[in-house]
Protein backbone atom coordinates (compact mmCIF):
# COMPACT_ATOMS: atom_id res chain seq x y z
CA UNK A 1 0.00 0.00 0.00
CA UNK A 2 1.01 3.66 -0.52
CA UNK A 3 2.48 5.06 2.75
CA UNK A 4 -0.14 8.28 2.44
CA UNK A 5 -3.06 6.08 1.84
CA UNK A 6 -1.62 3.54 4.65
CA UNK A 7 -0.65 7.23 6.67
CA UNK A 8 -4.82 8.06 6.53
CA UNK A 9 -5.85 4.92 7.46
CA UNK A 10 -4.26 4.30 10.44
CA UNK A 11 -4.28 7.70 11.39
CA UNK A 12 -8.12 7.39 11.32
CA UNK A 13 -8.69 3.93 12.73
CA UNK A 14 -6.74 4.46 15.67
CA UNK A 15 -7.71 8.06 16.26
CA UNK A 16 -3.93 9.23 16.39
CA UNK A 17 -1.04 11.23 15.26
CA UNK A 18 1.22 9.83 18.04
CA UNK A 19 4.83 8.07 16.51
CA UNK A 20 6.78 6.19 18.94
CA UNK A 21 10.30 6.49 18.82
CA UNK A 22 11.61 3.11 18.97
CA UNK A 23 15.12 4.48 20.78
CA UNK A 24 15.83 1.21 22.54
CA UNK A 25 18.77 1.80 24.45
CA UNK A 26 20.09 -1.20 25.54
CA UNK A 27 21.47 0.53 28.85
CA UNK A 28 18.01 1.39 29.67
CA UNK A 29 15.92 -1.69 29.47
CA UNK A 30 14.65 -2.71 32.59
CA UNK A 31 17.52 -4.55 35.01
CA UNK A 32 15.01 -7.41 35.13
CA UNK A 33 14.79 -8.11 31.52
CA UNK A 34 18.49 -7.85 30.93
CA UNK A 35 18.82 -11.24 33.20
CA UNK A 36 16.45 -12.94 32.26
CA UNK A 37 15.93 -12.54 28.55
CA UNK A 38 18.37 -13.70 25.87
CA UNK A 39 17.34 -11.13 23.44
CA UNK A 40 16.70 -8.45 25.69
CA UNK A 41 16.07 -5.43 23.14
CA UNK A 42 13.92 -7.20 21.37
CA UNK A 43 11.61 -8.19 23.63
CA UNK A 44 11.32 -5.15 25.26
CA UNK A 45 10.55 -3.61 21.82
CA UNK A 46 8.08 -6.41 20.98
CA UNK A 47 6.38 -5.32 24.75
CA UNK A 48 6.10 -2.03 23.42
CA UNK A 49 4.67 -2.73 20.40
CA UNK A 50 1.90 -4.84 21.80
CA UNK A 51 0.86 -2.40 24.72
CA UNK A 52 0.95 0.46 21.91
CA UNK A 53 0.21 -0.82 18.85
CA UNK A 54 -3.90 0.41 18.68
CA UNK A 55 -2.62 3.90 19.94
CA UNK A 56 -0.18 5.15 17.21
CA UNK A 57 0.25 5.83 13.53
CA UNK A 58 3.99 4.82 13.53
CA UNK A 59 6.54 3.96 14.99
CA UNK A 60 10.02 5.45 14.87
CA UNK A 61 13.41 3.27 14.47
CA UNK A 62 16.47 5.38 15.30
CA UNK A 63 19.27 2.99 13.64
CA UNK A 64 22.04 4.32 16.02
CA UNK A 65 20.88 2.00 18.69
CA UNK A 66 20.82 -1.28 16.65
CA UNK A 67 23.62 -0.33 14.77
CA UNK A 68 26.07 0.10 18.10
CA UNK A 69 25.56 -3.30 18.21
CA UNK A 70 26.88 -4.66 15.41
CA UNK A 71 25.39 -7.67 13.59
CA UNK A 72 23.24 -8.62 16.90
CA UNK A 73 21.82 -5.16 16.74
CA UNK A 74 20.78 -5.18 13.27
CA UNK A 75 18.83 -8.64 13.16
CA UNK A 76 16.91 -6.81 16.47
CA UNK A 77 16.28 -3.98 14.33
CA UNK A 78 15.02 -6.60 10.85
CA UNK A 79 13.29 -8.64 13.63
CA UNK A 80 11.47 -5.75 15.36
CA UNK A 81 9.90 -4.20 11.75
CA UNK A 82 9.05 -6.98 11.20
CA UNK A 83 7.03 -7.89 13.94
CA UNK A 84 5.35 -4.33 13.56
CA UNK A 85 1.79 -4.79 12.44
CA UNK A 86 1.60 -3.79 8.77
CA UNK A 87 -1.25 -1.21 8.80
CA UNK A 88 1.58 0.75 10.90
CA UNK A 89 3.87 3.52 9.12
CA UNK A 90 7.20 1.95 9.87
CA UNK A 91 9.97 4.67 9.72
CA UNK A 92 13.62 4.35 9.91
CA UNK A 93 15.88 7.02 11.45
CA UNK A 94 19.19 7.04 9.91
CA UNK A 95 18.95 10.56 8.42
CA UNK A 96 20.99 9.09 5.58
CA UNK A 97 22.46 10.77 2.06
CA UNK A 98 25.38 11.06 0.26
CA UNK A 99 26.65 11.96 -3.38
CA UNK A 100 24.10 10.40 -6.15
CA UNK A 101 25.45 6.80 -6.61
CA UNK A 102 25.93 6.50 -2.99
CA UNK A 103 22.45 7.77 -1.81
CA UNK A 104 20.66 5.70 -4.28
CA UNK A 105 22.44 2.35 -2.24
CA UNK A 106 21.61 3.78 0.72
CA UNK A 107 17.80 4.25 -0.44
CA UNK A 108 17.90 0.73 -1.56
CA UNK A 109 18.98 -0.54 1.78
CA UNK A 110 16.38 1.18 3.13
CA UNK A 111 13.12 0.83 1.35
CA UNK A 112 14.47 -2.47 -0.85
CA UNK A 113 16.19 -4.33 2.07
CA UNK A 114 14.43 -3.42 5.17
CA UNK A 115 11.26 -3.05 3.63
CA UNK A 116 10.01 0.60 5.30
CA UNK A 117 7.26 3.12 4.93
CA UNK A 118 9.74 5.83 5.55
CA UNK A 119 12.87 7.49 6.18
CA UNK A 120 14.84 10.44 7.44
CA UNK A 121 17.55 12.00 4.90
CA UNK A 122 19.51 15.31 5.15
CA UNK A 123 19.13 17.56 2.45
CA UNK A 124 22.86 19.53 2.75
CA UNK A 125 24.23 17.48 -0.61
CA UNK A 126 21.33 18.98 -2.72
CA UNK A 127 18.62 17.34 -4.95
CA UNK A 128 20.96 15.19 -6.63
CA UNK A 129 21.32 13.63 -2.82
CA UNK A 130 17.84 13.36 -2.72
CA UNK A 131 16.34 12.16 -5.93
CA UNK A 132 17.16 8.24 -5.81
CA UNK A 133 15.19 8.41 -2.32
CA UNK A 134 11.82 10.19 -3.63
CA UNK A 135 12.19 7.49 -7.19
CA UNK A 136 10.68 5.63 -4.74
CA UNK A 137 7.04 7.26 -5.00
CA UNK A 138 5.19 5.00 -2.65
CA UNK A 139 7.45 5.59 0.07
CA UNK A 140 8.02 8.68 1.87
CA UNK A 141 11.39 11.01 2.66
CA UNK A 142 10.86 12.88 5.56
CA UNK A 143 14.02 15.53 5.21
CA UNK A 144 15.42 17.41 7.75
CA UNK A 145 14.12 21.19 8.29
CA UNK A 146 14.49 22.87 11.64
CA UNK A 147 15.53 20.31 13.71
CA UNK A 148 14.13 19.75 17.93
CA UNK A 149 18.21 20.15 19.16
CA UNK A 150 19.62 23.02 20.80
CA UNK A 151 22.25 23.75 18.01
CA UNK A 152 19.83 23.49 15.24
CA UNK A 153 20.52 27.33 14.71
CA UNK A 154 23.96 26.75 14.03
CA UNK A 155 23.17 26.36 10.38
CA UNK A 156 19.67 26.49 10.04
CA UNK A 157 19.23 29.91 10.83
CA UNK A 158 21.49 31.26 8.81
CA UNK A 159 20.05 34.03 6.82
CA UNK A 160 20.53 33.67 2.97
CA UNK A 161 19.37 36.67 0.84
CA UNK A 162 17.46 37.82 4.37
CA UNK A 163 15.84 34.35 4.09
CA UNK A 164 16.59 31.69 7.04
CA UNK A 165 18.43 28.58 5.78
CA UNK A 166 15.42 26.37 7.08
CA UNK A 167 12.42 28.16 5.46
CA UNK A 168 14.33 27.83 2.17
CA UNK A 169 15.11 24.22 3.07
CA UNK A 170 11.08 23.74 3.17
CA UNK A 171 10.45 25.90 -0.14
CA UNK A 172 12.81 23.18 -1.71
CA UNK A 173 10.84 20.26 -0.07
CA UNK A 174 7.60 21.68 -1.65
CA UNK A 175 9.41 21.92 -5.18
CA UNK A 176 11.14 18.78 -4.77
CA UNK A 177 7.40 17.19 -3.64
CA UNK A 178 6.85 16.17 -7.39
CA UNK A 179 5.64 12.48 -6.65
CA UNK A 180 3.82 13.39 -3.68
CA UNK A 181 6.07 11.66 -1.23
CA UNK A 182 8.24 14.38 0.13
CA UNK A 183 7.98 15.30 3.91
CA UNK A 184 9.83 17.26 6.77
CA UNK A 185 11.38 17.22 10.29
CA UNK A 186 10.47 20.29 12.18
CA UNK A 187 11.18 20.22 15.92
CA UNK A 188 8.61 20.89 18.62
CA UNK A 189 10.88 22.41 20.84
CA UNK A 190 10.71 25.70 17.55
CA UNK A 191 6.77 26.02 18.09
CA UNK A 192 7.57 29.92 16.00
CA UNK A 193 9.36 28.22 13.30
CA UNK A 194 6.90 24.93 13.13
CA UNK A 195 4.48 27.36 11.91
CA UNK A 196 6.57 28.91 9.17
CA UNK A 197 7.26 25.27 7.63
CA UNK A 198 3.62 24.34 7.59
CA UNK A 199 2.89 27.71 6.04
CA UNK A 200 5.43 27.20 3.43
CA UNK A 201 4.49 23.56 2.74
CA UNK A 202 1.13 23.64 2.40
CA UNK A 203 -1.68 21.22 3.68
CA UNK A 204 -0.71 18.18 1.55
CA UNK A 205 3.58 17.57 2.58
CA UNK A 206 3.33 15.69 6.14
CA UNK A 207 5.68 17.08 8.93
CA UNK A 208 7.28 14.33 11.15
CA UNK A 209 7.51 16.20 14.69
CA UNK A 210 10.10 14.95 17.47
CA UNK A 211 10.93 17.20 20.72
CA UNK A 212 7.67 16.68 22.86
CA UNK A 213 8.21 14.89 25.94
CA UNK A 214 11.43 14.83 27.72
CA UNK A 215 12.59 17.54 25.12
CA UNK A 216 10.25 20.06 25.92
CA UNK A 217 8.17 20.50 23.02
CA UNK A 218 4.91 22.13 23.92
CA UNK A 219 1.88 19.67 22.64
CA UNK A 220 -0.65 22.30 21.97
CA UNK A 221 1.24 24.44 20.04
CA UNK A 222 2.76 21.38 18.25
CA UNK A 223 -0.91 20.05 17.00
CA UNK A 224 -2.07 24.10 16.11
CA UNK A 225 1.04 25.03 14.34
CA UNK A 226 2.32 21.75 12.97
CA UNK A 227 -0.87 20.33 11.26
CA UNK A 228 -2.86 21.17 8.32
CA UNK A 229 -6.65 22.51 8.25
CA UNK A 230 -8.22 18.84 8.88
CA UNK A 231 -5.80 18.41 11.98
CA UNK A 232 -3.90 15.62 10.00
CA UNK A 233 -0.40 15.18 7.77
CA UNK A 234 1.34 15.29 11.06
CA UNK A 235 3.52 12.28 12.93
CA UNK A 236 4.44 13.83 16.66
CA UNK A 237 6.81 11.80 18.05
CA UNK A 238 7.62 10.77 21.70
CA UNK A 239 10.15 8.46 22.49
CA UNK A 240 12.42 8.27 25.79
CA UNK A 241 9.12 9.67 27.94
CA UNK A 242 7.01 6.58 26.80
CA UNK A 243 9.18 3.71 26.42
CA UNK A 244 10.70 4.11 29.42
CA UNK A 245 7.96 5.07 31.44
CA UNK A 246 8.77 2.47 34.02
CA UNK A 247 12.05 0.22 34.09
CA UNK A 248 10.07 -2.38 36.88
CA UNK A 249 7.89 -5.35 35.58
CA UNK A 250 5.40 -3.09 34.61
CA UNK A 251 6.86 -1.25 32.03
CA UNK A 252 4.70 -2.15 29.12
CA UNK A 253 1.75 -1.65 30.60
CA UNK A 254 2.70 1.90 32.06
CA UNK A 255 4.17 2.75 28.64
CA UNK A 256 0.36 1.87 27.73
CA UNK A 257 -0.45 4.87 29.81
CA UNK A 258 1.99 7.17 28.82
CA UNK A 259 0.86 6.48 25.10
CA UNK A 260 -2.64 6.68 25.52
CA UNK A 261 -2.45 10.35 27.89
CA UNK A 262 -0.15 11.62 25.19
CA UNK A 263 -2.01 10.63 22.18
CA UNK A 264 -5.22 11.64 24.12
CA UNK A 265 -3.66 15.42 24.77
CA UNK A 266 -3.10 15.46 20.98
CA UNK A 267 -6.08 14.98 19.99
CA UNK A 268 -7.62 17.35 22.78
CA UNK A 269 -5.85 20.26 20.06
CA UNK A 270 -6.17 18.50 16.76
């Protein structure tokens, strides 16, 4: 299925714009499961995914904390999309790109090998960086904007021909939207600048949204300034604050809770 089509539907049968980030850091799985369980990251991913899997429209791989891991790490990471229930966008973190040749292997071990929805690249090398990720037109590219960290500004501020680096970073993800499968990362934690990008996007491009919960990011103003006129096209993300709600032999089911009051605030604004 097309990710937007797939994007709508689940967004609609589970009554949800809530992503969770899948940052499974193996240092912070409960004590418990690390001495008991052979495969510790994986079942404490498979955990969450049960207790949250009627709550969310996606769920958010960051490949940094497979990868550390080596070989182990990566079959956790193959195993856990897999077990992800297939009316679920699936997104993989890796914020990825590279000159041409390179970025279209990189797209291919994405979308070809690990079979996902999604993605996050960087947009610094240009189009030519970007095009063998959107040739795949039922997938979506969700490309870096105005990032949630404190640094963001560093670069994406920068004012070029008195235009910030980022709102001309979003004019090119609108031009570069051609098969319909373009979208952005805009931070919560830059409610002001959240606003621009949705401006400058349009209704149609969705905005992947991390930095609420233990970033900061202020919900309300996240849902009113980051999506469109129906209240849709927008993944908000929330990782650290709901899988590791509780590291005692109730995790799951208080990351349940966390889910359900976040996705629940959400949709208070939406």
């Amino acid at each position: 299925m097309n990710w937007r089509n797939k994007l709508v539907d689940v967004t609609s049968q589970n009554n949800s714009l809530l992503c969770v980030g899948l940052d499974t850091d193996g240092e912070k799985i409960p004590q418990f499961l690390r001495e008991t369980s052979t495969t510790p990251q994986l079942d404490f991913n498979k955990a969450i995914i049960d207790a949250t899997k009627d709550l969310v429209c996606a769920y958010k791989l960051n490949m940094a904390f497979y990868e550390v891991y080596g070989k182990k790490g990566i079959d956790v990471l193959e195993t856990t999309i897999r077990y992800i229930p297939n009316n679920i966008i699936i997104i993989l973190d890796g914020k990825r790109n590279d000159i041409g040749n390179t970025a279209k292997k990189y797209a291919q071990s994405l979308f070809d090998t690990y079979k996902v929805d999604a993605v996050t690249i960087n947009p610094y090398l240009g189009k030519d960086g970007i095009t063998p990720f959107l040739d795949y037109s039922d997938k979506c590219s969700f490309i870096l904007c105005r990032t949630s960290n404190p640094s963001a500004g560093d670069f994406q501020d920068l004012m070029v021909s008195s235009t910030p680096l980022y709102q001309i970073v979003a004019q090119k993800i609108r031009e570069w939207n051609v098969n319909k499968n373009c979208g952005a990362v805009v931070g919560a934690t830059y409610p002001d600048e959240l606003k621009t990008v949705r401006t400058i996007l349009g209704e149609h491009i969705p905005i992947l949204i991390p930095g609420v919960g233990k970033q900061g990011g202020d919900i309300e103003k996240t849902v009113k300034h980051g999506t469109n006129a129906d209240g849709d096209m927008a993944l908000i993300n929330s990782s650290r604050e709901i899988i590791f709600a509780s590291v005692q032999q109730d995790f799951a089911e208080q990351s349940r809770k966390k889910a359900q009051l976040v996705r629940d605030e959400i949709n208070k604004y939406r």
